[in-house]
Protein backbone atom coordinates (compact mmCIF):
# COMPACT_ATOMS: atom_id res chain seq x y z
CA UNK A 1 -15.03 -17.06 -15.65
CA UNK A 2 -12.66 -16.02 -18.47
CA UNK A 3 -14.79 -13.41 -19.54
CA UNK A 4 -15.31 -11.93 -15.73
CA UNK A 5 -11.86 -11.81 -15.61
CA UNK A 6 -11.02 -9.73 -18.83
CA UNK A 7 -13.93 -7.39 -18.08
CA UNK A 8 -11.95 -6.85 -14.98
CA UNK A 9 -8.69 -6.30 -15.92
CA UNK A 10 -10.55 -3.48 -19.13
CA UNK A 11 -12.22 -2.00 -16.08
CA UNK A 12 -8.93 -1.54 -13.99
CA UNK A 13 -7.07 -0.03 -17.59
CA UNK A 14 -10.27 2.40 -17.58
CA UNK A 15 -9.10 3.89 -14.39
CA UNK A 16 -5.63 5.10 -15.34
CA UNK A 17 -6.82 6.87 -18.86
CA UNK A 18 -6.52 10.08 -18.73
CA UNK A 19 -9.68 12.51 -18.41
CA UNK A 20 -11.56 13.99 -21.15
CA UNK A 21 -11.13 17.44 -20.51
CA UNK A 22 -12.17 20.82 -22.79
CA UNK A 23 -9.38 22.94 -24.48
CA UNK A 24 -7.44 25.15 -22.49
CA UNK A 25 -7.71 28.58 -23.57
CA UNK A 26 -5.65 31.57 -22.83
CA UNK A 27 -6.73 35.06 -22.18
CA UNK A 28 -4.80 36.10 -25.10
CA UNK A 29 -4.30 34.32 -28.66
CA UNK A 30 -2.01 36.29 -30.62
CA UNK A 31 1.28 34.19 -29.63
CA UNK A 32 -0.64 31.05 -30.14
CA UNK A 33 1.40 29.63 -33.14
CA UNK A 34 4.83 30.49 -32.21
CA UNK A 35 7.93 28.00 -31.95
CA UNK A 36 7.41 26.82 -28.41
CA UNK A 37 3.87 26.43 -28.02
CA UNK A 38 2.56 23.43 -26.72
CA UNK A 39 -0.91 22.06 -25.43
CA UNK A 40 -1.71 21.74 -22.33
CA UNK A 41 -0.93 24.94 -21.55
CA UNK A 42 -0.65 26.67 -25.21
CA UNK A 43 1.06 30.23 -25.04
CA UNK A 44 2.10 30.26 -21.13
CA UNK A 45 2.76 34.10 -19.76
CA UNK A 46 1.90 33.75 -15.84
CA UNK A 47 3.61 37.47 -15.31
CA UNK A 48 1.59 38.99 -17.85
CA UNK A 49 4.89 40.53 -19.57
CA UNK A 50 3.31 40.25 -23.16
CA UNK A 51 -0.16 41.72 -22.17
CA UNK A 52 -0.91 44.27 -25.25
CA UNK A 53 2.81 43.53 -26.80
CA UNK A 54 3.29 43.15 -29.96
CA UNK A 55 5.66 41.31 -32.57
CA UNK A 56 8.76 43.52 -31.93
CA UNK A 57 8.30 43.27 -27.87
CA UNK A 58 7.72 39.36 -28.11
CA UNK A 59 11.18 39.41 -30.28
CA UNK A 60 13.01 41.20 -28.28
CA UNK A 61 11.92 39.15 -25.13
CA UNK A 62 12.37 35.53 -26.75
CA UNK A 63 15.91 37.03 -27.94
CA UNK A 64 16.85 37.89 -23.95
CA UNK A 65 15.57 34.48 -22.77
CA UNK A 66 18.10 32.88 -25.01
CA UNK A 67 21.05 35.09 -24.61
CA UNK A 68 20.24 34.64 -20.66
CA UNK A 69 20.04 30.85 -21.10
CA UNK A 70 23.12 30.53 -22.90
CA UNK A 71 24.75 32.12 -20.50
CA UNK A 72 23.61 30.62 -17.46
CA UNK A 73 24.35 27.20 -19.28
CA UNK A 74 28.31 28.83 -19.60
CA UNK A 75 28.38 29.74 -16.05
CA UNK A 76 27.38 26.42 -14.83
CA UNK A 77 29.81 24.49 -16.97
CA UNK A 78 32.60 26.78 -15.61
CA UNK A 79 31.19 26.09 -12.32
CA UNK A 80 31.54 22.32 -12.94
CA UNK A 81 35.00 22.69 -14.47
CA UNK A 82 36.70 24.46 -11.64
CA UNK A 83 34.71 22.27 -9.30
CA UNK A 84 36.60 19.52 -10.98
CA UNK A 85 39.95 21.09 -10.51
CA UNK A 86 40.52 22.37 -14.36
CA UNK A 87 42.15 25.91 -13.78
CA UNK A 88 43.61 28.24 -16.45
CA UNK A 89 47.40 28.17 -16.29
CA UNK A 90 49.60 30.85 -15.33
CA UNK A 91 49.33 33.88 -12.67
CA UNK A 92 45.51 35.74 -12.11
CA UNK A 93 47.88 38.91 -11.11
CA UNK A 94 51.19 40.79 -11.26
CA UNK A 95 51.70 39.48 -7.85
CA UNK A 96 51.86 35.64 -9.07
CA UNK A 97 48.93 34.73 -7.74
CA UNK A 98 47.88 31.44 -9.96
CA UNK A 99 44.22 31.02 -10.82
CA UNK A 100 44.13 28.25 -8.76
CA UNK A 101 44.94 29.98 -5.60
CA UNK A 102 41.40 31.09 -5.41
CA UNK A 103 38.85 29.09 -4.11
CA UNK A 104 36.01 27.83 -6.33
CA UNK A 105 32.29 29.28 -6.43
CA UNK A 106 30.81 32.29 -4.37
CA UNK A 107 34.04 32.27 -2.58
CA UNK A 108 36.38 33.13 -5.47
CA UNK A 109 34.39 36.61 -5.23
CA UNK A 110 33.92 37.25 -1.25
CA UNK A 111 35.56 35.71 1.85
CA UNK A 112 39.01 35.35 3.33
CA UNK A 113 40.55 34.03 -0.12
CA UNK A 114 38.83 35.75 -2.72
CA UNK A 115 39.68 37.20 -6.00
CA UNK A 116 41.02 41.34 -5.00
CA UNK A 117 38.23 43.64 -5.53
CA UNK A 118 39.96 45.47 -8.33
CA UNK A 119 39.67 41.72 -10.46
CA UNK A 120 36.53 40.98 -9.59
CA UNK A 121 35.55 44.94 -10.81
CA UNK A 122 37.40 44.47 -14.00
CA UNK A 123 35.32 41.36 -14.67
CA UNK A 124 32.27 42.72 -13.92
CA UNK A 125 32.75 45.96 -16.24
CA UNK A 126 33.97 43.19 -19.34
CA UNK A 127 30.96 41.35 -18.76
CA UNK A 128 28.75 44.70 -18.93
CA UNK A 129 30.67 45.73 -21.46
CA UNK A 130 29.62 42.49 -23.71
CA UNK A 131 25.90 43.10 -22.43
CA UNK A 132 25.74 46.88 -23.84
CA UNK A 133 28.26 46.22 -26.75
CA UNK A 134 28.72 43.10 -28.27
CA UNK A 135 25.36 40.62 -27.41
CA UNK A 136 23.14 43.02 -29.28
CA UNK A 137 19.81 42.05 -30.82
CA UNK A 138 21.72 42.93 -34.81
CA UNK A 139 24.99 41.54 -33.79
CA UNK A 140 27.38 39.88 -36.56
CA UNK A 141 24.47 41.23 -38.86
CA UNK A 142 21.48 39.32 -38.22
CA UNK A 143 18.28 41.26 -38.59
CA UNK A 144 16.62 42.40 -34.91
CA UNK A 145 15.25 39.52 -33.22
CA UNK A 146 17.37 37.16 -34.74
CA UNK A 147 20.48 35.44 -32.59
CA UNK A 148 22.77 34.14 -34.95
CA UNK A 149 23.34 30.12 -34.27
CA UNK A 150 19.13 29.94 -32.61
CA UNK A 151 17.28 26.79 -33.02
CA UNK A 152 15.05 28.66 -35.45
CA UNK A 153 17.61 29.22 -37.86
């Protein structure tokens, strides 16, 4: 009976192993052993964006993912911050306006209470500004491709 019962239960743990399954293979291979890599789906380019690219093109590209990231990760904690009622101190304007006068999110740039067109195109020529002049592939020196401060480093 004992032994009935422990074939059963090994029979039961057979059915939740994972399937032997072949290799996955991509159409192409020469990405295969960069930092980020990992089976099951090795080198992972659904748009086709690195088709016939080579080292300098998969730089550059890795180098705009991260800059983009970094950002996005900024934006959010801003967007948490102001959600939470943390506002700069002091006036937004020469007409005394105090940054937190302005609504919070999407609002802040259109609706009833938003930020005067005239702000919100000054901040949008900094931040494009900072895109063509400061975040630069050789910024603060590194060599192209490399972002001072990356996980690679």
């Amino acid at each position: 009976m004992k032994s009935v019962a422990a074939l059963a239960l090994i029979g039961s743990a057979a059915a939740f192993a994972p399937a032997q399954t072949g290799k996955a293979s991509t159409q192409l291979n020469a990405f295969e052993s960069e930092l980020g890599v990992q089976p099951p789906l090795g080198f992972y380019d659904p748009l086709g964006l690195l088709d016939d690219a080579d080292q300098d093109k998969f730089d550059r590209l890795r180098y705009v993912e991260i800059k983009h990231g970094r950002i996005s990760m900024l934006a959010f904690l801003g967007q948490i911050t102001t959600r939470a009622g943390f506002h700069l101190p002091g006036s937004i304007d020469t007409a005394g306006d105090s940054f937190d006068s302005f609504p919070d999110g999407f609002a802040a740039i259109g609706g009833p209470d938003s930020i005067p067109s005239a702000g919100t195109g000054q901040m949008l020529l900094f931040v494009g500004l900072l895109e063509l002049l400061v975040m630069k592939d050789e910024a603060n020196g590194a060599a192209p491709g490399e972002f001072i401060g990356d996980f690679r480093n």
